[in-house]
Every structure is written in structure tokens, then in C-alpha cells.
N, C-alpha and C. Protein backbone atom coordinates (compact mmCIF):
# COMPACT_ATOMS: atom_id res chain seq x y z
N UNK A 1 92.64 80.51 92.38
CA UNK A 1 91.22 80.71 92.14
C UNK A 1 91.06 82.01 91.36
N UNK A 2 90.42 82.04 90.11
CA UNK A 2 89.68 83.42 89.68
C UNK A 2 88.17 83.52 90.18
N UNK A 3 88.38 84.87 89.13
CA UNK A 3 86.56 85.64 89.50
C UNK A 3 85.79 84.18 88.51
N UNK A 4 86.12 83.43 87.43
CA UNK A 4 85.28 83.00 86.76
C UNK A 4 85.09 81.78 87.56
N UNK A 5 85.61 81.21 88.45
CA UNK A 5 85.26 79.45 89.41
C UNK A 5 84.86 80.19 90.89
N UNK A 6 84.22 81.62 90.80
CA UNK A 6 84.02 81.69 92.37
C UNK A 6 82.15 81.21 92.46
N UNK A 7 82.24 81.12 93.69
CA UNK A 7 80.59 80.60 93.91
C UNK A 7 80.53 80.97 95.17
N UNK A 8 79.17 80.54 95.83
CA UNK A 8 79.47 80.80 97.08
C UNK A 8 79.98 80.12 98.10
N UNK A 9 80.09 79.09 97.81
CA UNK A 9 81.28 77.86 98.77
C UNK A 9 82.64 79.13 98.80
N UNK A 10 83.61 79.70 97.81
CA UNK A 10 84.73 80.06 97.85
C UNK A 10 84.94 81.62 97.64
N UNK A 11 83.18 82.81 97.68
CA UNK A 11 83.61 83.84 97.08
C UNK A 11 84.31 84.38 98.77
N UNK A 12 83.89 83.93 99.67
CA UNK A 12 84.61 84.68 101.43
C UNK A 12 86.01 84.45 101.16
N UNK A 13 86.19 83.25 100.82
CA UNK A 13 87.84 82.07 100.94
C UNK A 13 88.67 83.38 99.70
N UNK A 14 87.97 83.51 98.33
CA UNK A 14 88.82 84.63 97.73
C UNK A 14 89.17 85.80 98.04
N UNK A 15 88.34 86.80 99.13
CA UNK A 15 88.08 87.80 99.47
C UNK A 15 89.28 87.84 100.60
N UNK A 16 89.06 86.41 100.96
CA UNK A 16 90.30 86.88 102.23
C UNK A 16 91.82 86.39 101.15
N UNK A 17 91.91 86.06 100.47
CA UNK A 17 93.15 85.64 100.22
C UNK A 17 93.57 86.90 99.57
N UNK A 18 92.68 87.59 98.87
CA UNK A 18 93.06 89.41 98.61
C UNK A 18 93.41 90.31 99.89
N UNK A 19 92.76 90.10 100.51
CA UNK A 19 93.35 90.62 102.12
C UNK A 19 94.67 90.22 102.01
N UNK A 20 95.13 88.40 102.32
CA UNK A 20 96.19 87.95 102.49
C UNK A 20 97.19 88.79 101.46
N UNK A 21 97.25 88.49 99.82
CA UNK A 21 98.21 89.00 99.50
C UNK A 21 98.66 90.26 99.29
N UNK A 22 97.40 90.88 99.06
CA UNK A 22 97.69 92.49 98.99
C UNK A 22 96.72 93.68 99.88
N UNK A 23 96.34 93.33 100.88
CA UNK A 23 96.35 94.14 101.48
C UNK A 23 97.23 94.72 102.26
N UNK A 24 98.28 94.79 102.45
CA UNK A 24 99.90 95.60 102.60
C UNK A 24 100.06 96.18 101.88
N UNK A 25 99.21 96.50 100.28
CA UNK A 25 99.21 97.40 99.44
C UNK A 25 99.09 98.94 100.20
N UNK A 26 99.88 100.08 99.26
CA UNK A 26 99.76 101.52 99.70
C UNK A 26 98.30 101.74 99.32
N UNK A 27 98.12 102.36 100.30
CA UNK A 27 96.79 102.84 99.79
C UNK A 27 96.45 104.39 99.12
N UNK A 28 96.95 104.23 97.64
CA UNK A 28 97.11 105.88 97.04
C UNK A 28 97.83 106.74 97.65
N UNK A 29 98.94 106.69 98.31
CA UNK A 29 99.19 108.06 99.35
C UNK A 29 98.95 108.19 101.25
N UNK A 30 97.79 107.38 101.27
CA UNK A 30 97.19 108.02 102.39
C UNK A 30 98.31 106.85 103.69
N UNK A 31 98.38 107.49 104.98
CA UNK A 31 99.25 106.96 106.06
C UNK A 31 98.62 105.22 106.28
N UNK A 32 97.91 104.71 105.67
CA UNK A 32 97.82 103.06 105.95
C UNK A 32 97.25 102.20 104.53
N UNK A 33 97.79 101.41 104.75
CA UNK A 33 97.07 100.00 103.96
C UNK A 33 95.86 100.06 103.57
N UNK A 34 95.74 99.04 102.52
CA UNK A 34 94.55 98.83 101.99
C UNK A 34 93.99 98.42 102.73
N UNK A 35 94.47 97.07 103.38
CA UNK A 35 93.55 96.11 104.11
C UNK A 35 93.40 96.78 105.77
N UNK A 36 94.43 97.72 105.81
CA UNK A 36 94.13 98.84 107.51
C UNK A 36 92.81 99.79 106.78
N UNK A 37 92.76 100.06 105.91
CA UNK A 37 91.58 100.88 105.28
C UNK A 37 90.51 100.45 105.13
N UNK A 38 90.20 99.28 105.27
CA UNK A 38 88.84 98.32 104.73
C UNK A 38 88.57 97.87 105.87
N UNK A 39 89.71 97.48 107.10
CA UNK A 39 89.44 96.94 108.32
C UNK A 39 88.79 98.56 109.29
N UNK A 40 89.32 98.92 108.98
CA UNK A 40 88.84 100.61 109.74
C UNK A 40 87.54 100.59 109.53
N UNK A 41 87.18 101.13 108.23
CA UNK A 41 85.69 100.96 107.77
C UNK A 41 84.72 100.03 108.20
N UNK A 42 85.25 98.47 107.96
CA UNK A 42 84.23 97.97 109.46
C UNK A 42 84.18 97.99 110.44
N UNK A 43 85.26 97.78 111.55
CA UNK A 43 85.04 98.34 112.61
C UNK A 43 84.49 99.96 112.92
N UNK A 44 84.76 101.11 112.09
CA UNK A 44 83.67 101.87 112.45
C UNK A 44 82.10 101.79 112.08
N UNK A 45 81.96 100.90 111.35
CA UNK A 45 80.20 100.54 110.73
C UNK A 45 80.03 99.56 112.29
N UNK A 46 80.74 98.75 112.42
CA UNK A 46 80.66 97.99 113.78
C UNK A 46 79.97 98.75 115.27
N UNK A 47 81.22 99.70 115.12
CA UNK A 47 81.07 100.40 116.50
C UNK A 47 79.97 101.21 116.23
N UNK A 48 79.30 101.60 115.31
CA UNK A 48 77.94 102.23 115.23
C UNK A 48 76.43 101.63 115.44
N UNK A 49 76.85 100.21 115.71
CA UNK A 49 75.59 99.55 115.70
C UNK A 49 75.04 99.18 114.37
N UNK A 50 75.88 99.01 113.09
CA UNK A 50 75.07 98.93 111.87
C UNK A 50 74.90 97.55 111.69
N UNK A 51 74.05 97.30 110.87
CA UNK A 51 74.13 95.91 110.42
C UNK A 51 74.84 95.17 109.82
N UNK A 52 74.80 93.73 109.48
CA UNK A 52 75.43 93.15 108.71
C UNK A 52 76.19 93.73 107.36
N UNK A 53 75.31 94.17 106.79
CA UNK A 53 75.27 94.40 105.49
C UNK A 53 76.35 95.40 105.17
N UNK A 54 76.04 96.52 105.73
CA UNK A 54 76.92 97.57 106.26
C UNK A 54 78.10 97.05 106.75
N UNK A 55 78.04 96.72 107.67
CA UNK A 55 79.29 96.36 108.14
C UNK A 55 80.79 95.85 106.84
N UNK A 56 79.70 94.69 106.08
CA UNK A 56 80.13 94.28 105.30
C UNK A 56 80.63 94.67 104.17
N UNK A 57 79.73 96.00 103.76
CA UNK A 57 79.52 97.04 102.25
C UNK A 57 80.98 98.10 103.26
N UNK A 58 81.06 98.45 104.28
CA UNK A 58 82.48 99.05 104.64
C UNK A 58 83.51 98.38 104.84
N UNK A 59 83.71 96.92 105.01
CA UNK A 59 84.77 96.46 104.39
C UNK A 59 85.20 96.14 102.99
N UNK A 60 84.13 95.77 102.44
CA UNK A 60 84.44 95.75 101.00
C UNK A 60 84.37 96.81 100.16
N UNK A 61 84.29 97.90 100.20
CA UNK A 61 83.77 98.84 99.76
C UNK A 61 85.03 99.26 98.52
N UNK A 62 86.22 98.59 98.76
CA UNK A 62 87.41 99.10 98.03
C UNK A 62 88.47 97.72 97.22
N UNK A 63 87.01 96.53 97.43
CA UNK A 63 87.18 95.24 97.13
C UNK A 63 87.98 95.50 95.58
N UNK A 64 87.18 96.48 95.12
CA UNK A 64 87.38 96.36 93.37
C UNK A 64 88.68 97.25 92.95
N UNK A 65 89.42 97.51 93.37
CA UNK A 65 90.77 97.70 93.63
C UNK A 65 91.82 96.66 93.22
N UNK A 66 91.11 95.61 93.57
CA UNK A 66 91.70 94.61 93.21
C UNK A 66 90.71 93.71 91.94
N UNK A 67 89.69 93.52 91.54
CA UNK A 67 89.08 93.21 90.92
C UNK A 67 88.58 93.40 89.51
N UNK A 68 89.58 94.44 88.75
CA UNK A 68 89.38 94.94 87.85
C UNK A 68 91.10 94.40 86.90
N UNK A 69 90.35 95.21 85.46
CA UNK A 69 91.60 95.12 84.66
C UNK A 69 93.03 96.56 84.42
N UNK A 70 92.44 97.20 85.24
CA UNK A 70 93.48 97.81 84.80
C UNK A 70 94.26 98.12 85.63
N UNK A 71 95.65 98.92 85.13
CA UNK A 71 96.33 98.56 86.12
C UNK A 71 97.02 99.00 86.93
N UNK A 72 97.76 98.34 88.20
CA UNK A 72 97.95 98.83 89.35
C UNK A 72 98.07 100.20 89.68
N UNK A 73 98.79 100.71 88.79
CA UNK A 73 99.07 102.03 89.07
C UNK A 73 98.31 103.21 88.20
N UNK A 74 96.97 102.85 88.01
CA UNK A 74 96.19 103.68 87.34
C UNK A 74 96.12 105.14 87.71
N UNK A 75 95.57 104.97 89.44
CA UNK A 75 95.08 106.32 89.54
C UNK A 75 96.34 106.70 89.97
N UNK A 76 97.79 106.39 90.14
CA UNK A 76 99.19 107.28 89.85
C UNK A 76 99.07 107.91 88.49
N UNK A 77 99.24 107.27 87.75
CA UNK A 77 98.76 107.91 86.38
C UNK A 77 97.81 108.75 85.84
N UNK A 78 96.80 108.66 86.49
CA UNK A 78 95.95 110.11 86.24
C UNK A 78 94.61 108.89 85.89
N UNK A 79 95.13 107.88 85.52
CA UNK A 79 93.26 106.98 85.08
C UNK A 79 92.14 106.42 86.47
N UNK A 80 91.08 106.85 85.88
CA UNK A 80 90.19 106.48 86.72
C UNK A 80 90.00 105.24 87.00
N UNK A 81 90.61 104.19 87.46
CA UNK A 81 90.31 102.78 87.44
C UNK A 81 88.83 102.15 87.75
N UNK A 82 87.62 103.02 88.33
CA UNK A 82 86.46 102.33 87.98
C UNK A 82 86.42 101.11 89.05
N UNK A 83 87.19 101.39 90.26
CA UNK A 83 87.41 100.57 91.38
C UNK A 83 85.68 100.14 91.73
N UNK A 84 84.92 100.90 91.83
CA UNK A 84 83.31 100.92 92.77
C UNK A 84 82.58 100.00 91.75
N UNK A 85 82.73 99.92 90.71
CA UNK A 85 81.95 99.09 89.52
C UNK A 85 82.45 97.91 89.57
N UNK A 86 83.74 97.76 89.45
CA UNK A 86 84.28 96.16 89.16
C UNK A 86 83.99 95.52 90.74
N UNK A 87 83.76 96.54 91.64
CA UNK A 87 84.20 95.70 92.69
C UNK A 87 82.45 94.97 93.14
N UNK A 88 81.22 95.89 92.40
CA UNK A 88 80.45 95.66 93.00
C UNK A 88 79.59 94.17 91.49
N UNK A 89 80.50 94.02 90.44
CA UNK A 89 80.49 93.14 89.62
C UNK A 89 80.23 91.84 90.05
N UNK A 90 81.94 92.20 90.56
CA UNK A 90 82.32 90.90 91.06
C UNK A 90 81.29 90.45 92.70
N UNK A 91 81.08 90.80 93.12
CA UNK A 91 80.04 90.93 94.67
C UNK A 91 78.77 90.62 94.62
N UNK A 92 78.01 90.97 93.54
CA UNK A 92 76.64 91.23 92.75
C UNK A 92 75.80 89.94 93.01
N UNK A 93 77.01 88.78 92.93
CA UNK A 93 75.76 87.44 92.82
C UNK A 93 75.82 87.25 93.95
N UNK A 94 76.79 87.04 95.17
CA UNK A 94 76.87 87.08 96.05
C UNK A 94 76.58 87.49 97.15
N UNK A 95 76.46 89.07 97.09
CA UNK A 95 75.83 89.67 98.60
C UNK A 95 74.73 90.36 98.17
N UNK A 96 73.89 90.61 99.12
CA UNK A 96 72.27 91.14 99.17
C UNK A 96 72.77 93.01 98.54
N UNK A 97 71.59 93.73 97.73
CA UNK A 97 71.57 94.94 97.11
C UNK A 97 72.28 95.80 98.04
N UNK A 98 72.29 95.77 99.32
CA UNK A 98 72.53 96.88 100.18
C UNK A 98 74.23 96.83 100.10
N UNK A 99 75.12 95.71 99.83
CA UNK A 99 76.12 95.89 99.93
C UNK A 99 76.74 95.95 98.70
N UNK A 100 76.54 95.19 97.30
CA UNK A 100 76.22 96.06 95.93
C UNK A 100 76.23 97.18 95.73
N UNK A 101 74.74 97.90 96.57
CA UNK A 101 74.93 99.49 96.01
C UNK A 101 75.56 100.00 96.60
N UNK A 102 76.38 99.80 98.03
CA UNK A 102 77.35 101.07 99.08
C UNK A 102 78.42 100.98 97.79
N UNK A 103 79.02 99.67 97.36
CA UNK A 103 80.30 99.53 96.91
C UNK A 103 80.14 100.14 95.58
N UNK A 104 79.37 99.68 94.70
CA UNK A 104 78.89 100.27 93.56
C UNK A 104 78.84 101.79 93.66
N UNK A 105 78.44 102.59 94.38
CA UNK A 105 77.85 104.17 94.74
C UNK A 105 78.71 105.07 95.63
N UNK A 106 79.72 104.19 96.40
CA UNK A 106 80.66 105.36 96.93
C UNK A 106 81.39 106.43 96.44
N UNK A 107 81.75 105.85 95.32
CA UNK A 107 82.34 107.29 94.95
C UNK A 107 81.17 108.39 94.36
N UNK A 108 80.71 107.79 93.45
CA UNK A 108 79.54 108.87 93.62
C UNK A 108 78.56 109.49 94.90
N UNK A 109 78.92 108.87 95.74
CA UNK A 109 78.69 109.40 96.83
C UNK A 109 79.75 111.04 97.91
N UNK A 110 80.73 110.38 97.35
CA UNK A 110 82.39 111.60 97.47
C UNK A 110 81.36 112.57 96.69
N UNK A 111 81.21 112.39 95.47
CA UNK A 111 81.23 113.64 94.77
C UNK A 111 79.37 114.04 95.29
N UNK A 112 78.55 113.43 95.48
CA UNK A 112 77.71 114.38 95.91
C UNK A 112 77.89 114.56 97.06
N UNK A 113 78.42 114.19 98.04
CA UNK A 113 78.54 114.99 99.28
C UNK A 113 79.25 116.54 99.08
N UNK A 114 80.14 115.98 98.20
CA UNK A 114 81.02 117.44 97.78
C UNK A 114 79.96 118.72 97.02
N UNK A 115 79.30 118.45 96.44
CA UNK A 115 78.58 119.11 95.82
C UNK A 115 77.24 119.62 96.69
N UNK A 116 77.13 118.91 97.86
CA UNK A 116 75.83 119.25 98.84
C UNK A 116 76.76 119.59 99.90
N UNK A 117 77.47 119.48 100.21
CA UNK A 117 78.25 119.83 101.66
C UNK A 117 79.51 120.59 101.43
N UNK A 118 79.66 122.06 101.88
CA UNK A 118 80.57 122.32 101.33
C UNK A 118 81.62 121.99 102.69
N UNK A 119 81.66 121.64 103.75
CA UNK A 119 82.51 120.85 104.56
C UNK A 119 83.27 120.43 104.27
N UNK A 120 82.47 119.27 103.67
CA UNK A 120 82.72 117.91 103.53
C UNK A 120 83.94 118.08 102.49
N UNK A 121 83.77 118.58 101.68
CA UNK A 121 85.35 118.67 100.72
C UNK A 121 86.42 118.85 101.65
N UNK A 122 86.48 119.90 102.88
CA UNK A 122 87.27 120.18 102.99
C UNK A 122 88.23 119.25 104.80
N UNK A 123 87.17 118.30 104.90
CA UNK A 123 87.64 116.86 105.48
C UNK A 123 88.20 115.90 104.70
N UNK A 124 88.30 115.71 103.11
CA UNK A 124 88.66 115.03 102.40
C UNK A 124 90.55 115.26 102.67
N UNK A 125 91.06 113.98 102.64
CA UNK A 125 92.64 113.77 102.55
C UNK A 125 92.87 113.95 100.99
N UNK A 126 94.25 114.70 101.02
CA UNK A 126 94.81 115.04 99.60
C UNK A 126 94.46 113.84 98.38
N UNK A 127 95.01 112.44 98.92
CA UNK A 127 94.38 111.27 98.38
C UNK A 127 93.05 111.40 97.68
N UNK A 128 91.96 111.47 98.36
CA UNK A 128 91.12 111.72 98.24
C UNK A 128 90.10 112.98 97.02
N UNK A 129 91.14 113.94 97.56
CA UNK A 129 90.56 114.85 96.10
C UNK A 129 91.08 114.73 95.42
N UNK A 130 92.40 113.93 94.95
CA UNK A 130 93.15 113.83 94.07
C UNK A 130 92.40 112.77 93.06
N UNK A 131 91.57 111.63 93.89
CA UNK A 131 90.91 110.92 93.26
C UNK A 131 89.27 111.54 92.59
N UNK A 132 89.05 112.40 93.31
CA UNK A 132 87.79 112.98 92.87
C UNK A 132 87.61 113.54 92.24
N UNK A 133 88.98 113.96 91.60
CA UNK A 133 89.15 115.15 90.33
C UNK A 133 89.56 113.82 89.15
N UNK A 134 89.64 113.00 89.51
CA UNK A 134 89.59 111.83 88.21
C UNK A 134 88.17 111.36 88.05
N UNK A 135 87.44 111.20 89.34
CA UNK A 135 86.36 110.67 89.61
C UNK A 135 85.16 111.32 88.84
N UNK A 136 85.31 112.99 88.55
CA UNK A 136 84.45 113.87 87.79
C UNK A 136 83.89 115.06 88.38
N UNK A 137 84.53 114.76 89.49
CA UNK A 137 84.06 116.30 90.47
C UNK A 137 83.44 116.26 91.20
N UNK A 138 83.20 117.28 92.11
CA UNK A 138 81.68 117.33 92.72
C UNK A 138 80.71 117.40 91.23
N UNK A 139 79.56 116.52 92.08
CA UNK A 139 78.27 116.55 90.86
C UNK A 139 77.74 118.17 90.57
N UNK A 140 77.57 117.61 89.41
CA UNK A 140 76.16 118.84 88.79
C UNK A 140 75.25 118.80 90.07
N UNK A 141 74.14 119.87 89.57
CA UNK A 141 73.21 119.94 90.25
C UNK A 141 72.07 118.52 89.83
N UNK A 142 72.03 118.51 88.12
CA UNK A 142 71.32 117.82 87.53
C UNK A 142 71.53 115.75 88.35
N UNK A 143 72.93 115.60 88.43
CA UNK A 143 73.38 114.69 88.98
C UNK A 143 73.36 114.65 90.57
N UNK A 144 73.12 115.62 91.16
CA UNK A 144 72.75 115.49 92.81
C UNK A 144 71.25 114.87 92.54
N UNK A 145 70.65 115.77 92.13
CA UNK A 145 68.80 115.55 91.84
C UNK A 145 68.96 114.28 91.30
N UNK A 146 69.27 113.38 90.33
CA UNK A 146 69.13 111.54 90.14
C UNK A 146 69.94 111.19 91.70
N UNK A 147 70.95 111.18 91.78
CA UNK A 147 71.69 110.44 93.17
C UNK A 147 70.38 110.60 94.21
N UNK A 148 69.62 111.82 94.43
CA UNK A 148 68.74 111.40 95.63
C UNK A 148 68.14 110.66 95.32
N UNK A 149 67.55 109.99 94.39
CA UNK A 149 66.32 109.31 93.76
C UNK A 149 66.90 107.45 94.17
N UNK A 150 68.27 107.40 94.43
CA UNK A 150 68.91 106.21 94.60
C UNK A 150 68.19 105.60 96.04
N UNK A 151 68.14 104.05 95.47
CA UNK A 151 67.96 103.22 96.63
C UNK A 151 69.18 103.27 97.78
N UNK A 152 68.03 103.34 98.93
CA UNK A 152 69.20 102.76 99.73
C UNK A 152 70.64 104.38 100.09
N UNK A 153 70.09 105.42 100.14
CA UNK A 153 70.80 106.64 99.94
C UNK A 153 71.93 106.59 101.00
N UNK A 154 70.54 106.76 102.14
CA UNK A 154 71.34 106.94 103.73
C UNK A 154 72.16 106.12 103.83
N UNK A 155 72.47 104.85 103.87
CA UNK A 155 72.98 103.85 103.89
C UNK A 155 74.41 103.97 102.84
N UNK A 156 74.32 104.48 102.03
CA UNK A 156 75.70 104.30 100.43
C UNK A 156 76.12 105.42 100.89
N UNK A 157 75.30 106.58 101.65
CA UNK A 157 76.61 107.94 101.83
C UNK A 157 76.89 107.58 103.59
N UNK A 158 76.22 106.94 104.04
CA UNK A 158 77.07 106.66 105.53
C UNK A 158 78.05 105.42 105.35
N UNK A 159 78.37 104.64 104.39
CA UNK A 159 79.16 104.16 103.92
C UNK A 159 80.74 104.94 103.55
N UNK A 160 80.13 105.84 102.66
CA UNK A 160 80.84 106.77 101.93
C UNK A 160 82.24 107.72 103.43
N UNK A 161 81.17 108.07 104.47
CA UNK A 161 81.41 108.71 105.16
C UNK A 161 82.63 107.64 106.44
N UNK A 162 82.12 106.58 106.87
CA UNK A 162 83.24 105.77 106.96
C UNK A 162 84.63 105.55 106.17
N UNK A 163 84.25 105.36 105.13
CA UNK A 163 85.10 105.58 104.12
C UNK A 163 86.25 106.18 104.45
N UNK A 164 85.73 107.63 104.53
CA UNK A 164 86.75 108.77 104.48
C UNK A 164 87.10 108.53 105.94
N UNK A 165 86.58 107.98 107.23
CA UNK A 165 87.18 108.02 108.41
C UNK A 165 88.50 107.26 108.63
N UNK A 166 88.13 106.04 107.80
CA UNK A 166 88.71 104.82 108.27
C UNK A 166 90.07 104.85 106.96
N UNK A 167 91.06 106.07 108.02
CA UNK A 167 92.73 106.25 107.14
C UNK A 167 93.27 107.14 108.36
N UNK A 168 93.09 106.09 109.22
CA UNK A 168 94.17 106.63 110.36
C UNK A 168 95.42 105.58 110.84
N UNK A 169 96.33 106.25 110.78
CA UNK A 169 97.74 105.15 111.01
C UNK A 169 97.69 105.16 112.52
N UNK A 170 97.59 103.30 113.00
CA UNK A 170 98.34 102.82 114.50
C UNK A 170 96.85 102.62 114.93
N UNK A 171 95.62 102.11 114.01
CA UNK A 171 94.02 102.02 115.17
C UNK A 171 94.76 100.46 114.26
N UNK A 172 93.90 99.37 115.82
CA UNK A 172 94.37 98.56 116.38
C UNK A 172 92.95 98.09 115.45
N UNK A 173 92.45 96.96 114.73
CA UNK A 173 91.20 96.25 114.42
C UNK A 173 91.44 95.07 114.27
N UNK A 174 90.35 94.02 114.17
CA UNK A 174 90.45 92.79 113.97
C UNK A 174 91.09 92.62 112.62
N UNK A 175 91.42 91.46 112.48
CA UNK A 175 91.49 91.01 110.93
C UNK A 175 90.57 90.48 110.44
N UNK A 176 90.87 90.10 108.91
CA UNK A 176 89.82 90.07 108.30
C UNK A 176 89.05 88.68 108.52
N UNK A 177 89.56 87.81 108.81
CA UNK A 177 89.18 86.37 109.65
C UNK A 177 87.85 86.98 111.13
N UNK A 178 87.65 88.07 111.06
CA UNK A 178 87.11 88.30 112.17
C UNK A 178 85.86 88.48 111.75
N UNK A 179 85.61 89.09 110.50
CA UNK A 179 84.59 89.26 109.73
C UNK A 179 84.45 87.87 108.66
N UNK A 180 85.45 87.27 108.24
CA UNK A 180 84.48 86.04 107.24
C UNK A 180 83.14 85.31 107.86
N UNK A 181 83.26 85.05 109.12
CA UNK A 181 81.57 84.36 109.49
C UNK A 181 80.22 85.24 108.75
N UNK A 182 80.68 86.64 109.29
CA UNK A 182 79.38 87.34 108.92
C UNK A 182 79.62 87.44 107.52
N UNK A 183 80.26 87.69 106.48
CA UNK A 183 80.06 87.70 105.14
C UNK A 183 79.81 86.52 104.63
N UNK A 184 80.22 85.62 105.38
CA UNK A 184 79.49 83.85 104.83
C UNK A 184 78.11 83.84 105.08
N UNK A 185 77.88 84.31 106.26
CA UNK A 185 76.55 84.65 106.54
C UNK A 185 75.40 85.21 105.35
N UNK A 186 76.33 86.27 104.74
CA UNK A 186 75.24 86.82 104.53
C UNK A 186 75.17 86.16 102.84
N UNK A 187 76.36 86.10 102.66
CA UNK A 187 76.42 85.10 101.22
C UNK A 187 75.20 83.99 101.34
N UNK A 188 75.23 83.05 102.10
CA UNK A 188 74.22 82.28 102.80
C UNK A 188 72.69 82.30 102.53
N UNK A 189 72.47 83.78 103.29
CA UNK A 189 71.37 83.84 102.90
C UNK A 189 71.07 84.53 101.40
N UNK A 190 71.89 85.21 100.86
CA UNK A 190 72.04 85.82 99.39
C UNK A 190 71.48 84.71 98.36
N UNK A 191 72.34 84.01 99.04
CA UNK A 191 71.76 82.64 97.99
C UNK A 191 71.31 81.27 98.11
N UNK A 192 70.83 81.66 99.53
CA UNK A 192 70.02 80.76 99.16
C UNK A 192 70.51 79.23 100.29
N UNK A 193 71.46 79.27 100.56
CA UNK A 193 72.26 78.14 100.74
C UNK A 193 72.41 77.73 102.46
């Protein structure tokens, strides 16, 4: 199956078969998997009481990792692969705005937290700033001031903030079969069906 025959009968069925083959992928450096990294992220949106959507926008949040053209070993190389765009491309017809914009806006979310929190940089894993210095930095000031103006804020930087939690080696989570109901779900109502 490609991105060009998905619909919503098969976009869950593709999503997990990216789980299936490459989520055993390294994840940049950091002590777990892709698919231990995406499963973390929902179960902590889970254990917070968040909604669907959420839940959903923190598992997928690193969908476009796999969803893009370039290649594998980009950000080894120093290129920005543009993971948050392709991933929220491909997602766009499919899931409702709230999980669009977390995936779409996380990384710009890294960099304005970095730029509003001076903490917060310094909770970031090496991984992590290593990517943010490809990513463009912490924002301008000019670029904090548009990012607040974004829909849906609280929501794309408590995304963001899972994110960075969910890269701990040996936490025990469901698989990703545990979550397809609710992303069928919400595909479902996305469109209609």
C-alpha cells in the first residue's frame, strides 16, 4: 500500500504496518525505538486524561519520519528532514485539525518553548538539541509573538512536552493494536463514515 491508494478504510491498517516494519527503528540516538517513542507519548497523553485526539496527535506525532522523501539518514547528516510537515500531509484528510496541528507544530513548538522557557532547553536530550539546531533554534522573539496567535496552542505544546517525556528505556506500554480502535474512531468521524 502507498500514501497515493490510502483512504479511510486503510489509512489505521497503513499506520500500523509502519509500526510493524519500522518501528524497531533507532530513534536518532536517544535509549528507545521509534515505535517505544510514539507508544510512550500516548500512553502519557492517556494517563493524563486527554482526549482522543491527543492521545492520538502523541502517537503520531513522529508519523512523518516515515512519510517523507528524504532520506533515512538525514538528520545523521546534518539535513532537516521536515518530519512534522510530511507527517501532518499525509494525516490531513484523515484526522480532525487538533491532531494535524500537534503533528504539524511540534517542532516548532521545541523551539518556542526554548525561546520562552529557559528550563526547558535544558530538559532537552542531546538528540534533541541536536535536532533543534537543524530545526532553526530557539525562535525569534518576532516568531514566539505569531506561534502564540496559533490554534489550538495549549494542546500542540502539551503535545510537544510529551514528546520530550516519552524516551525512556524498559516503560512497559500497549502496542500499537491498542490504539487502532480509537484512531479508526476518529478517522470515522473525520470523515464522515
Amino acid at each position: 500500500m502507498n500514501e497515493q491508494s490510502l483512504s479511510s478504510d486503510t489509512i489505521v491498517e497503513f499506520i500500523a504496518d509502519i509500526f510493524a516494519r519500522r518501528g524497531a527503528d533507532s530513534y536518532l540516538g536517544e535509549e528507545v525505538t521509534m515505535s517505544e517513542h510514539m507508544l510512550q507519548g500516548a500512553q502519557l497523553a492517556e494517563q493524563a486524561g486527554a482526549d482522543d485526539a491527543l492521545v492520538a496527535a502523541a502517537l503520531l506525532h513522529d508519523i512523518g519520519h516515515y512519510t517523507n522523501e528524504f532520506p533515512e539518514d538525514a538528520l545523521d547528516r546534518g539535513i532537516n528532514n521536515y518530519h512534522d510537515s510530511a507527517g501532518a500531509a499525509v494525516l490531513k484528510a484523515f484526522f480532525p485539525a487538533t491532531v494535524v496541528d500537534c503533528v504539524r507544530h511540534h517542532v516548532a513548538a521545541k523551539r518556542y518553548l526554548c525561546a520562552t522557557d529557559p528550563a526547558y532547553h535544558d530538559r532537552l536530550s542531546a538528540a534533541s538539541i541536536h535536532t533543534l539546531n537543524l530545526q532553526g533554534g530557539p525562535m525569534t522573539e518576532n516568531e514566539v509573538a505569531a506561534f502564540r496567535t496559533q490554534a489550538g496552542l495549549d494542546a500542540i505544546v502539551q503535545v510537544r512536552l510529551w514528546d520530550d517525556e516519552g524516551k525512556v528505556a524498559g516503560i512497559s506500554t500497549p502496542e500499537f493494536g491498542y490504539y487502532a480502535p480509537l484512531l479508526q474512531r476518529l478517522v470515522d468521524k473525520h470523515c464522515g463514515t
